[in-house]
Protein backbone atom coordinates (compact mmCIF):
# COMPACT_ATOMS: atom_id res chain seq x y z
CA UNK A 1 -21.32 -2.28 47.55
CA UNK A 2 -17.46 -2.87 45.87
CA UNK A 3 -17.01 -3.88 42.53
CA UNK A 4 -13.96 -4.59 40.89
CA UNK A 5 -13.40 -2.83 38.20
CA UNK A 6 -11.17 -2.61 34.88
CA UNK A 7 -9.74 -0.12 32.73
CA UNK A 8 -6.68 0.21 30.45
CA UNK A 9 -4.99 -2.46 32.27
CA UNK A 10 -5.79 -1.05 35.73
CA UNK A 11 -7.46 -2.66 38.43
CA UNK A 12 -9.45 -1.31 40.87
CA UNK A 13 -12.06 -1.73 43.69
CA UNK A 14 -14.83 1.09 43.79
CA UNK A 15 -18.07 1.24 45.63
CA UNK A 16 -21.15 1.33 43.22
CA UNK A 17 -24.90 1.08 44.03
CA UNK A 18 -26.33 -2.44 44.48
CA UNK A 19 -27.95 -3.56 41.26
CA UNK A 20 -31.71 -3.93 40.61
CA UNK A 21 -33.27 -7.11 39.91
CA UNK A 22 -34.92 -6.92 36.90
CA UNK A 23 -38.34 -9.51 36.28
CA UNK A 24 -36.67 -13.06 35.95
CA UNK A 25 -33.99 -12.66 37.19
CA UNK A 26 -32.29 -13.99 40.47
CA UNK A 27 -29.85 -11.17 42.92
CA UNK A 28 -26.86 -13.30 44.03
CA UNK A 29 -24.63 -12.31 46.81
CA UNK A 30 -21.10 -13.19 45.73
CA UNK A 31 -19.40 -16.23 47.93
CA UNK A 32 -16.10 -17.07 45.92
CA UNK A 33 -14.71 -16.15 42.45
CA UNK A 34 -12.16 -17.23 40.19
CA UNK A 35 -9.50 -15.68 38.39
CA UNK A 36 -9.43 -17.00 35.17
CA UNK A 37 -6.84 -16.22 31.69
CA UNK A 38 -9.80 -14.50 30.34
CA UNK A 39 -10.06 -12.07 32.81
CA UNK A 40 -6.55 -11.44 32.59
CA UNK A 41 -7.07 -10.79 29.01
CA UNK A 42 -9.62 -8.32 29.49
CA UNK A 43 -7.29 -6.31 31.89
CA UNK A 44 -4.37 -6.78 28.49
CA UNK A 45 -7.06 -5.44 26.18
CA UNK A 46 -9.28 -8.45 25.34
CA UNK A 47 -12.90 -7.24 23.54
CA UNK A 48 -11.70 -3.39 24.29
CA UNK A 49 -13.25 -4.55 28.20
CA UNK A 50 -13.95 -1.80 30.55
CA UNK A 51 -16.19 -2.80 33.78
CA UNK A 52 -16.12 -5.38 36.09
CA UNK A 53 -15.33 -8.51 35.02
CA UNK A 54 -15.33 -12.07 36.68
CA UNK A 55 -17.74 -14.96 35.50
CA UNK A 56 -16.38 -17.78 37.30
CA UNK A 57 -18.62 -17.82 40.66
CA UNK A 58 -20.79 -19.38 43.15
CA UNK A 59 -23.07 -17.25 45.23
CA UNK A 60 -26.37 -17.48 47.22
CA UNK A 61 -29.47 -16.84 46.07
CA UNK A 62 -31.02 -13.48 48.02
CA UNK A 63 -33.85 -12.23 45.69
CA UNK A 64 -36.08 -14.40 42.71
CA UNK A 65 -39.13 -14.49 41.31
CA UNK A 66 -38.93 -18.19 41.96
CA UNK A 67 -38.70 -18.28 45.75
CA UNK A 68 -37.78 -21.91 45.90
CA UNK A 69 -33.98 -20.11 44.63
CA UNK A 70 -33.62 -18.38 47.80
CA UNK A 71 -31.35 -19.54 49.64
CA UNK A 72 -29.51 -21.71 47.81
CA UNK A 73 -25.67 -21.95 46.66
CA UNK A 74 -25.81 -21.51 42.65
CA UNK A 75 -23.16 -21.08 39.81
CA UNK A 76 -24.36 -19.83 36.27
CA UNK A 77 -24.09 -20.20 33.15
CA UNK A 78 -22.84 -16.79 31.74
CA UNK A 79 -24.43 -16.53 28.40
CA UNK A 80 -27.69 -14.11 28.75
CA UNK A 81 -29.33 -14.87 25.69
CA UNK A 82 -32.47 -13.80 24.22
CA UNK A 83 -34.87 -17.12 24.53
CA UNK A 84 -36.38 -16.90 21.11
CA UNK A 85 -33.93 -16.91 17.81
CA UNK A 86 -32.84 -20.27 16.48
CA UNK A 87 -30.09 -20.69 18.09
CA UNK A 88 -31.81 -20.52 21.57
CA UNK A 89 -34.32 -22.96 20.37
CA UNK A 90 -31.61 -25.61 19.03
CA UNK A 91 -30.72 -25.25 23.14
CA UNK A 92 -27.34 -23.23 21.59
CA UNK A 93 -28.13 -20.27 23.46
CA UNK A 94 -24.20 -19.53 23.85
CA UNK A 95 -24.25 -18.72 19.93
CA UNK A 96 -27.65 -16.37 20.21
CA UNK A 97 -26.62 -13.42 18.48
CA UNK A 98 -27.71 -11.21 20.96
CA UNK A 99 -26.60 -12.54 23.72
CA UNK A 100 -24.58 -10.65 26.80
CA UNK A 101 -22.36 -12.00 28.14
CA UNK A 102 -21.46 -12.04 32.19
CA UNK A 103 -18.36 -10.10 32.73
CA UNK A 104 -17.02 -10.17 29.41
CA UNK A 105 -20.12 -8.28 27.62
CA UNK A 106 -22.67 -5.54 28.36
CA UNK A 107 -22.94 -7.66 31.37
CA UNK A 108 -21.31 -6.41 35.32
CA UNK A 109 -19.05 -9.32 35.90
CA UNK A 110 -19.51 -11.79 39.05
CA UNK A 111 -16.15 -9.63 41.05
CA UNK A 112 -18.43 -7.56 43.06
CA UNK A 113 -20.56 -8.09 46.25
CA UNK A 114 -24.07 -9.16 44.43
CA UNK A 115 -24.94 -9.54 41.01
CA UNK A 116 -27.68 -10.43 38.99
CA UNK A 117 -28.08 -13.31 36.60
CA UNK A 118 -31.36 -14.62 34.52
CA UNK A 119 -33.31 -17.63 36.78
CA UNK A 120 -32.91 -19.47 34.02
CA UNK A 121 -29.26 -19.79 34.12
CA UNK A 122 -28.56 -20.75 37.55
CA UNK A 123 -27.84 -24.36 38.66
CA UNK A 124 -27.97 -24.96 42.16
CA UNK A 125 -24.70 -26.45 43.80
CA UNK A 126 -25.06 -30.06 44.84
CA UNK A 127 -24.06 -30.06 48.78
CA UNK A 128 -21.47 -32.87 48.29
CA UNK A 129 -19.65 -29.78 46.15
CA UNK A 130 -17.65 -27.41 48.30
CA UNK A 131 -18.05 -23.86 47.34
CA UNK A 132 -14.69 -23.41 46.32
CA UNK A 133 -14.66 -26.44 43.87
CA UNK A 134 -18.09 -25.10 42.70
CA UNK A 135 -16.15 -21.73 41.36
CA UNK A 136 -14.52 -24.15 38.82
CA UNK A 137 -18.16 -25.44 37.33
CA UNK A 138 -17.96 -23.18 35.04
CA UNK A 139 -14.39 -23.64 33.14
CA UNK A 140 -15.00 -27.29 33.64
CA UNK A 141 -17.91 -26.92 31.22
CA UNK A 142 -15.76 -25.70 28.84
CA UNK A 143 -13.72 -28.44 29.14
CA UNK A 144 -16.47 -31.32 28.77
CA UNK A 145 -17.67 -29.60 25.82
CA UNK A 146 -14.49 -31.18 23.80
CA UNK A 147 -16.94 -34.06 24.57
CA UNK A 148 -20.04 -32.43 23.33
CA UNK A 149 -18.76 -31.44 20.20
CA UNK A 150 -16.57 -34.65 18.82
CA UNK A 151 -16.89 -38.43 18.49
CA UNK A 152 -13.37 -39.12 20.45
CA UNK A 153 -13.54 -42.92 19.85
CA UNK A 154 -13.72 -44.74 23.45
CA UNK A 155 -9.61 -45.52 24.23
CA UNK A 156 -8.42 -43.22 22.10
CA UNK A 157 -5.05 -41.35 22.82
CA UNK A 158 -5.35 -37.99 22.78
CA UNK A 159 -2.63 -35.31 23.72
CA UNK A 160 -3.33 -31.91 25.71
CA UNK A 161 -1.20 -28.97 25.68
CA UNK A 162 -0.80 -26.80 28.56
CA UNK A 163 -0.42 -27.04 32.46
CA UNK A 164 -2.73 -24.18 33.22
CA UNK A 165 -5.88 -24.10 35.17
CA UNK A 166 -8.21 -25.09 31.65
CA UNK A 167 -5.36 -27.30 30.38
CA UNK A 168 -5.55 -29.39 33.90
CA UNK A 169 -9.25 -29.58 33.98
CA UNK A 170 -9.42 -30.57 30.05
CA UNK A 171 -6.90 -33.96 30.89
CA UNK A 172 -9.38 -34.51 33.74
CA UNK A 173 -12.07 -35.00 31.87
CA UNK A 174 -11.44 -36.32 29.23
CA UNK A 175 -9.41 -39.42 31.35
CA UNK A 176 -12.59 -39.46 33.91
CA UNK A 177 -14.26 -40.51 29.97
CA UNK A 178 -11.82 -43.10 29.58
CA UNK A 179 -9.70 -41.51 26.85
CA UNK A 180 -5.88 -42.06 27.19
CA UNK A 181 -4.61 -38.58 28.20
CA UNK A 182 -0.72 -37.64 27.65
CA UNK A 183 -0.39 -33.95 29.19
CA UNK A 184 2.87 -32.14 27.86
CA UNK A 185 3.75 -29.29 29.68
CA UNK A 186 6.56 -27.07 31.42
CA UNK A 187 6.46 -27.14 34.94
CA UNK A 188 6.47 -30.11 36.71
CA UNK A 189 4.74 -28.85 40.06
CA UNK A 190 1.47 -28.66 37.54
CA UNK A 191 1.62 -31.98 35.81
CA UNK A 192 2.10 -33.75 39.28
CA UNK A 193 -1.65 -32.84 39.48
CA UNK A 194 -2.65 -34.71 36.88
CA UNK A 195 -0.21 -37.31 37.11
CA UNK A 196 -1.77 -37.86 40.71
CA UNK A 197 -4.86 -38.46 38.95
CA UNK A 198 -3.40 -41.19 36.72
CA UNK A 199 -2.95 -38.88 33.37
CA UNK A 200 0.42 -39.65 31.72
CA UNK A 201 2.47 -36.44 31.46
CA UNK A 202 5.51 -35.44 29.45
CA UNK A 203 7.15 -32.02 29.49
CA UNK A 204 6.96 -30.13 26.20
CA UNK A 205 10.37 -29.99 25.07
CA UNK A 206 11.90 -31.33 22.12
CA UNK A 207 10.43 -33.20 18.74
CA UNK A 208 6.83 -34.59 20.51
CA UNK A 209 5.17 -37.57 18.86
CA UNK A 210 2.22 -37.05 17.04
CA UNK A 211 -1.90 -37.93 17.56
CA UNK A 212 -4.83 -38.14 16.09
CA UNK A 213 -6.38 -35.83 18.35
CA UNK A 214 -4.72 -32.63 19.93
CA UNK A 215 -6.14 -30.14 22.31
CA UNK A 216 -4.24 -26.90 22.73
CA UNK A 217 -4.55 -25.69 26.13
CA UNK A 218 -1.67 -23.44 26.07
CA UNK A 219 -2.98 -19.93 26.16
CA UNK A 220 0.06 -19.13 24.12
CA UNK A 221 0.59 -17.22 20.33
CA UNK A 222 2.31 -20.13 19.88
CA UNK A 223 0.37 -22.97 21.02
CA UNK A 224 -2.03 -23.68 17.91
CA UNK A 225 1.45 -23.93 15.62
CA UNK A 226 2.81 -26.46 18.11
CA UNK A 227 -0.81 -28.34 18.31
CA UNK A 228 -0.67 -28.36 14.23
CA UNK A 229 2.87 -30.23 14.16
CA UNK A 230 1.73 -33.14 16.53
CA UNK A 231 -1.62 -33.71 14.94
CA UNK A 232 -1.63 -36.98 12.61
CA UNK A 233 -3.17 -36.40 9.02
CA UNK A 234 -6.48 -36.16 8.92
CA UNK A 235 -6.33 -35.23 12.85
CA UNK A 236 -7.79 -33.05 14.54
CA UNK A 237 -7.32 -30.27 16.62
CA UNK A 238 -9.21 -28.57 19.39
CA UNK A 239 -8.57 -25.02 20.00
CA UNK A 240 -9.09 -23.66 23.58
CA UNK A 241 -6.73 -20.77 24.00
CA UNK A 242 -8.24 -17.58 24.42
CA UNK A 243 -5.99 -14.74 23.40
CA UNK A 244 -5.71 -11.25 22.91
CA UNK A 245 -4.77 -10.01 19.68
CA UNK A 246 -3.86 -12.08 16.42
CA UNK A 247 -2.39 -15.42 16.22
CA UNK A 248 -0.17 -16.09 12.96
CA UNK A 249 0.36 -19.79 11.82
CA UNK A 250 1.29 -21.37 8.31
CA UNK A 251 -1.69 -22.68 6.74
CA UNK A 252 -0.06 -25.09 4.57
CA UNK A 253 0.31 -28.51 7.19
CA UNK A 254 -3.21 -27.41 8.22
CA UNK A 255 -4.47 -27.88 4.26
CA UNK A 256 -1.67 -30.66 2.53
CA UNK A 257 -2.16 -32.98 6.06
CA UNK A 258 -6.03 -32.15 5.83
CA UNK A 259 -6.10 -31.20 9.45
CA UNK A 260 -9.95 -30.15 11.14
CA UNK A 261 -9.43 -27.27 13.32
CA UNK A 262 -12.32 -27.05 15.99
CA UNK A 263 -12.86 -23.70 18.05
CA UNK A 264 -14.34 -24.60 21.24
CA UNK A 265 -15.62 -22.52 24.27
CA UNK A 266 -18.36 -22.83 26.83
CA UNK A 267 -20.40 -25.81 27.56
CA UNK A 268 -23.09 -27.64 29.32
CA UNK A 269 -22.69 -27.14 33.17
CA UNK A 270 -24.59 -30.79 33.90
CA UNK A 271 -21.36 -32.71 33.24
CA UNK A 272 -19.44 -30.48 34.79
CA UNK A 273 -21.34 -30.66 38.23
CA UNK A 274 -21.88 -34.30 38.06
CA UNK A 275 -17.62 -34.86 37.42
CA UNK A 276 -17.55 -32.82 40.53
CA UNK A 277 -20.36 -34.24 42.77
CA UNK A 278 -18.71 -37.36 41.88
CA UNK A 279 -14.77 -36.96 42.34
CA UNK A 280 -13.84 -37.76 39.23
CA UNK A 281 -12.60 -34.56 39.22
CA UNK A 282 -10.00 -32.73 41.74
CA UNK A 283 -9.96 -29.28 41.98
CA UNK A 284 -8.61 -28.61 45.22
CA UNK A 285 -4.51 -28.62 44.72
CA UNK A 286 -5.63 -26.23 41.65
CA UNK A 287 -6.24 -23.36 44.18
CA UNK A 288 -3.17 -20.93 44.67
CA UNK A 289 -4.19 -18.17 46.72
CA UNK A 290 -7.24 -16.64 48.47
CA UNK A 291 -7.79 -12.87 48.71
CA UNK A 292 -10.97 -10.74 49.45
CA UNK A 293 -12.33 -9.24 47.08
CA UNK A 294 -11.07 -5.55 48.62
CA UNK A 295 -7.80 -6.69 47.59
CA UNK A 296 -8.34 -7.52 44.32
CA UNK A 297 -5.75 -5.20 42.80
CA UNK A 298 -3.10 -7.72 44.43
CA UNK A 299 -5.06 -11.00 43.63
CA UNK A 300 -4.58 -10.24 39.71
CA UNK A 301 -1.25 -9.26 40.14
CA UNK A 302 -0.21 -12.64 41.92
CA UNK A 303 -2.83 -14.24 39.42
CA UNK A 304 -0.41 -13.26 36.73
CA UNK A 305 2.83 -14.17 38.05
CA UNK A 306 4.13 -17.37 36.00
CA UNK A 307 3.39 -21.06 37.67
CA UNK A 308 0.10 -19.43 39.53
CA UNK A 309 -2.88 -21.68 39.11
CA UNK A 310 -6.62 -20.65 40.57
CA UNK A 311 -6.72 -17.07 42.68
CA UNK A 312 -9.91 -17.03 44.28
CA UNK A 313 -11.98 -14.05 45.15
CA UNK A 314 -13.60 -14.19 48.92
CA UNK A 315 -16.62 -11.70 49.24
CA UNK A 316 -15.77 -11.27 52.97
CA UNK A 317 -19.28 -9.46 54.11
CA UNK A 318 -21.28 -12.82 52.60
């Protein structure tokens, strides 16, 4: 079968043996996948990857042990934890500490033509959900969990930082929750998104008011210093860039202003699916570019280029 694969900042497609299902778990065959900043990360350098990455997916369901899966579109959630430490029993199974982790760690990524994922992780894609919008279940999740882990007071105002793919999805949910969204960004063609879903925007230039609550989206060095200056006293801030390498920032606002920081990463895929059953949630003017998945050399490449949003990954033999 091909597999995409990642080394020292080269991509490549190679053809590798068709992986075993192991007891519990379910062999997917690859439909669509998503490009997302971490993945283009992991080709800078991110975690020291080498493999094949890719954990935003949907597939269909070929082989289980449960054969009421088979058949059926899924996504998954991309933690493979262990089932029995505490954090797997306080349903944190994202923190277990010896979890894999799909393309990212001692995991095969979702970029190759079937993979392999634990029963328990799949959720099966609602059929109001197109299989392209399902590939963003999974960085939507990520987004709701801003939602999972604060008390955001109903009406509050709360800024996000960043135009990208997560940044766009973040202002979506949180407005589909009834929060008052501003989005400050740099290209306009990307806040028109969100604008069209009735988020204010404002382009991220010059001295920017401040809030109580600030969400940096950026995916830049720079973005947590910037999130730190617009953040009220006693704010807080929400930190969703994932970066390579170290991030410097002056400590002192963070302690005199008695500012929370709050790392946050995957979440719940039940909100997530429901925002997207539902509407309340547009994905589809998020998608760039479509390539299959034989070409994937050239769908990171354009996936890098600045202003690109979503490049999807099309298993063409599915």
């Amino acid at each position: 079968m091909l597999a995409v694969h990642l080394d020292k900042g080269l991509v490549s497609v190679r053809h590798v043996p068709k992986p075993r299902r192991p007891k519990g778990y379910a062999l997917i065959r690859l439909l669509t996948g998503g490009i997302c900043n971490t993945d283009l990360e992991l080709q800078r350098g991110y975690y020291g990857f080498s493999g094949t990455p890719g954990h935003e997916f949907a597939g269909m369901v070929e082989a289980a042990d449960d054969a009421t899966w088979i058949g059926k579109r899924v996504v998954g959630e991309i933690n493979l934890n262990c089932g029995g430490c505490e954090w797997c029993g306080r349903d944190l199974g994202r923190h277990c500490p010896k979890r894999t982790v799909l393309g990212i760690v001692q995991h095969p990524g979702a970029f190759r033509e079937w993979l392999t994922l634990p029963e328990r992780n799949l959720h099966a894609i609602p059929d109001s959900i197109s299989t392209e919008a399902a590939v963003f279940t999974e960085p939507l999740a990520a987004a709701c969990e801003i939602l999972d882990q604060t008390a955001i007071p109903a009406g509050a105002r709360v800024a996000v930082l960043g135009d990208g793919k997560l940044g766009l999805l973040i202002a979506q949910a949180l407005h589909a929750r009834g929060l008052r969204v501003i989005q400050f960004g740099r290209h306009k063609e990307k806040l028109a998104i969100s604008a069209s879903a009735g988020i204010d925007t404002a382009m991220a230039s010059g001295k920017l008011p401040a809030y109580e609550w600030v969400v940096d989206a950026t995916g830049s060095p720079d973005g947590l210093a910037l999130a730190v200056r617009m953040t009220r006293p006693r704010g807080t801030v929400i930190l969703k860039s994932t970066l390579h390498g170290l991030v410097g920032i002056d400590t002192a606002p963070v302690i005199v202003n008695e500012i929370t920081l709050i790392g946050s990463r995957c979440g719940r895929f039940e909100p997530a699916l429901a925002l997207l059953a539902s509407g309340a949630v547009r994905v589809d003017s998020m998608i760039s570019e479509r390539f299959p998945l034989e070409q994937a050399q050239r769908a990171f490449a354009r996936a890098s280029e600045p202003g690109v949003l979503k490049v999807l990954l099309v298993n063409s033999s599915a």
